[in-house]
Structure formats: C-alpha cells, structure tokens
C-alpha atoms as a PDB file:
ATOM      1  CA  UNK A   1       0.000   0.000   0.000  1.00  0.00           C
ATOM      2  CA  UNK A   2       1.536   3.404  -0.944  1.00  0.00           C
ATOM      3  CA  UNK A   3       1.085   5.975   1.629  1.00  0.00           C
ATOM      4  CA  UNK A   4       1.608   9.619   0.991  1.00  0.00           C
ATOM      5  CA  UNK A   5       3.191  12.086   3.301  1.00  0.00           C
ATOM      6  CA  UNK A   6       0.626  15.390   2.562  1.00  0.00           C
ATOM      7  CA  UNK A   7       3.293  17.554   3.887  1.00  0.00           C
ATOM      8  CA  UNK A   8       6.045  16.564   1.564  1.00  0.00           C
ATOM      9  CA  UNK A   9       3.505  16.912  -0.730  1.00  0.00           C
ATOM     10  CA  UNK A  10       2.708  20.266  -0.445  1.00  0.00           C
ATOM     11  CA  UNK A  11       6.263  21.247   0.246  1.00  0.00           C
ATOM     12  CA  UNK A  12       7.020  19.832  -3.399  1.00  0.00           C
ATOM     13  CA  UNK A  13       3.922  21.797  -5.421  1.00  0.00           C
ATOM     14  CA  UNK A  14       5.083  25.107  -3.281  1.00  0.00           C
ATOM     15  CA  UNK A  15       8.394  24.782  -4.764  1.00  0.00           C
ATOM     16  CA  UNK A  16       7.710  24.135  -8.298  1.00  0.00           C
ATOM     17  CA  UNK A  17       5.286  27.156  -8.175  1.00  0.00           C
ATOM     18  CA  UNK A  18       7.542  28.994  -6.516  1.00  0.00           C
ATOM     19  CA  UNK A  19      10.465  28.487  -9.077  1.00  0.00           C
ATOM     20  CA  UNK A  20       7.634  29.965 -11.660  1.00  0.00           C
ATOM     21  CA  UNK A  21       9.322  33.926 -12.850  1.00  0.00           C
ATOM     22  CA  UNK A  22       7.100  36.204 -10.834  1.00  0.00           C
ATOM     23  CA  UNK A  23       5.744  38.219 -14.017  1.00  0.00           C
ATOM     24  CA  UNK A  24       4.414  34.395 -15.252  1.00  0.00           C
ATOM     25  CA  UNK A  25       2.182  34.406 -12.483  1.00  0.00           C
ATOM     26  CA  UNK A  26      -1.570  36.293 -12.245  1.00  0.00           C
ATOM     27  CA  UNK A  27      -3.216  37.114  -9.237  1.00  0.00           C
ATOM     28  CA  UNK A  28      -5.200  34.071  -8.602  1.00  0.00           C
ATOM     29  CA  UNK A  29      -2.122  32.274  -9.101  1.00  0.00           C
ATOM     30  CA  UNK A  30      -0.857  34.204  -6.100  1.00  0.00           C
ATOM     31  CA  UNK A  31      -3.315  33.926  -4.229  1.00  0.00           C
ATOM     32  CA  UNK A  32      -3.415  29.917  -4.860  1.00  0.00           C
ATOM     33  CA  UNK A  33      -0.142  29.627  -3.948  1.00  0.00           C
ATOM     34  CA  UNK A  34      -0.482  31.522  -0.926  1.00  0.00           C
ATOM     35  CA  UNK A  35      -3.499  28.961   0.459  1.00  0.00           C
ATOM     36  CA  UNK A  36      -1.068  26.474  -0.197  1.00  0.00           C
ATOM     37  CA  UNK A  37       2.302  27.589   1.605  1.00  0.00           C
ATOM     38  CA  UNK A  38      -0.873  28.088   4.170  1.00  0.00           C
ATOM     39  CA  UNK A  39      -2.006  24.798   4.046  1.00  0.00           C
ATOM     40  CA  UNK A  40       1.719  23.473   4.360  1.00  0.00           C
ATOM     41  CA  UNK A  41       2.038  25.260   7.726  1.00  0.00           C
ATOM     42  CA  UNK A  42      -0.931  24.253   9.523  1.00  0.00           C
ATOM     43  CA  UNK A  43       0.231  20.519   8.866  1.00  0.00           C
ATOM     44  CA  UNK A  44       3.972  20.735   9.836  1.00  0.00           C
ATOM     45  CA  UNK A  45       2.321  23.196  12.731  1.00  0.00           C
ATOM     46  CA  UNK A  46       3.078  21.064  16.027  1.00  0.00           C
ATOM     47  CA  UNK A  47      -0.514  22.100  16.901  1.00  0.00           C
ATOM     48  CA  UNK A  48      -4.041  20.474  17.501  1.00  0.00           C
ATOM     49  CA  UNK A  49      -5.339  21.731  14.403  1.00  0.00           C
ATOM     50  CA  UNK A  50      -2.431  20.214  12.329  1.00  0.00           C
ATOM     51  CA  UNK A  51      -2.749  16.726  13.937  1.00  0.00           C
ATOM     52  CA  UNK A  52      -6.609  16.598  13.353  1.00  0.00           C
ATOM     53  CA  UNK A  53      -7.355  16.503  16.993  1.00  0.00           C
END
C-alpha cells in the first residue's frame, strides 16, 4: 500500500510554483499559492489543528 506524506507533498507543489518567474504568475495564481504555503504550515504546525485533533 503506498502511503503519501501530505506535507512533503505540499512542500514539493510550493516549490515548483515557486520556481515559476514572478511576471508568469496572475493574481489568482498568487493567491493559490499563498493557500497552499498556508495549508503546508498548519500541517507541519506542532498544533491540535495540524494533527486533526
């Protein structure tokens, strides 16, 4: 069974978008990217909210 680690996940789509030129990138693209890095922090976040309890 192949298991995937969401945070690594994440980590890996933030840095390909992030490697995007800046003047590529519109403001919804921005703004997704910014959910995302978002995302990524609330589940490497030693917090309750990151481990879902």
């Amino acid at each position: 069974m192949l298991t995937i680690n969401v945070g690594l996940l994440l980590a890996v789509v933030v840095f390909f978008r992030l490697r995007r030129r800046t003047e590529a990138r519109s403001r919804v693209d921005e703004k997704f990217t910014a959910v995302i890095v978002l995302a990524l922090g609330l589940v490497i976040a030693p917090t309750p909210v990151a481990r879902g309890s």
